[in-house]
C-alpha atoms as a PDB file:
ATOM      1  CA  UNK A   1       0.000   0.000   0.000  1.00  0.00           C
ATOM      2  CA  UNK A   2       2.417   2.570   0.999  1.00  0.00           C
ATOM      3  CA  UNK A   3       4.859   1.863  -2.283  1.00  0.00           C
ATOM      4  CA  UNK A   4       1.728   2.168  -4.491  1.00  0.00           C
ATOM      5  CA  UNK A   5       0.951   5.709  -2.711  1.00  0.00           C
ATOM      6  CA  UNK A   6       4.587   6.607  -2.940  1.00  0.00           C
ATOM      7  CA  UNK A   7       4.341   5.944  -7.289  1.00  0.00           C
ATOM      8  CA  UNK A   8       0.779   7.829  -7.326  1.00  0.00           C
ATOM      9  CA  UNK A   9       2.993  10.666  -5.533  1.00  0.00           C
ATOM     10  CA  UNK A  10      -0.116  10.770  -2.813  1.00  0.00           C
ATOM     11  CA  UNK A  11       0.819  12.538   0.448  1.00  0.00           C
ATOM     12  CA  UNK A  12       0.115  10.908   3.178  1.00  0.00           C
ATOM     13  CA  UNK A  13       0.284  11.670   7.006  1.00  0.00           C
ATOM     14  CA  UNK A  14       0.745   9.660  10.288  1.00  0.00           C
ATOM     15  CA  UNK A  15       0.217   5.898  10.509  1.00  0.00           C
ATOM     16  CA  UNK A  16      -1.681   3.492   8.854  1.00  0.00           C
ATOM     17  CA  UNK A  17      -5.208   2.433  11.185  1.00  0.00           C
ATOM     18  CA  UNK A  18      -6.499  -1.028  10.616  1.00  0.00           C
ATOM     19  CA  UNK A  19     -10.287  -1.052  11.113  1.00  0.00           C
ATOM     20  CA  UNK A  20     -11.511  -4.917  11.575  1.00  0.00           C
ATOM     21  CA  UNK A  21     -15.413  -5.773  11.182  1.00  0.00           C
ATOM     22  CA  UNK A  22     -15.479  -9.846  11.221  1.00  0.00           C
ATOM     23  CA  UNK A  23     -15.456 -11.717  14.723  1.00  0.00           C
ATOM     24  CA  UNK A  24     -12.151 -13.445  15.921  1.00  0.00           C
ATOM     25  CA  UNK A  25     -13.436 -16.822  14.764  1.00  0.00           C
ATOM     26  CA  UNK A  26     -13.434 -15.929  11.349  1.00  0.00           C
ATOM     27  CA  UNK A  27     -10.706 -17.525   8.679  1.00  0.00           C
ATOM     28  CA  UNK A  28      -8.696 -15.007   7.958  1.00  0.00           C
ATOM     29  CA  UNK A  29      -8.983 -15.265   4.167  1.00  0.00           C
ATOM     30  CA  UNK A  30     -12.933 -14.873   5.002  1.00  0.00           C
ATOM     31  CA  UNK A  31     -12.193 -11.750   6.962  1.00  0.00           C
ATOM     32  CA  UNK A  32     -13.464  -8.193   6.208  1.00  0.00           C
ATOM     33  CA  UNK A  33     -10.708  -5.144   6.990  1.00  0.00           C
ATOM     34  CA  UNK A  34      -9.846  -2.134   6.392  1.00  0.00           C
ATOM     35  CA  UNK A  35      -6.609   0.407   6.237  1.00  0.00           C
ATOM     36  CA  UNK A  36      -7.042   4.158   6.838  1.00  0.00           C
ATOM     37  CA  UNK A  37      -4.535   6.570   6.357  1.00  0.00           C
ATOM     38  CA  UNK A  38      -4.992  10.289   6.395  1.00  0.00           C
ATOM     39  CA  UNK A  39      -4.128  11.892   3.069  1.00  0.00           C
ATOM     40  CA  UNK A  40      -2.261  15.296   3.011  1.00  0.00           C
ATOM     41  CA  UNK A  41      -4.625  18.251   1.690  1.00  0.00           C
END
């Protein structure tokens, strides 16, 4: 993610956040995620 920002030349700022929306139990390649990142203005 952050190499294909870096080649788009998209400014970014802080850290990555991982938002997670399927239970614990859940096989990971059944899972539903997310990453946030703040994009510079």
């Amino acid at each position: 993610m952050q190499k294909y920002l870096a080649d788009e030349k998209i400014n970014t700022e802080g850290e990555f956040i991982v938002g997670g929306y399927s239970p614990p139990w859940i096989p990971r390649f059944l899972a539903r995620n997310e990453a946030m990142i703040k994009l510079k203005g």
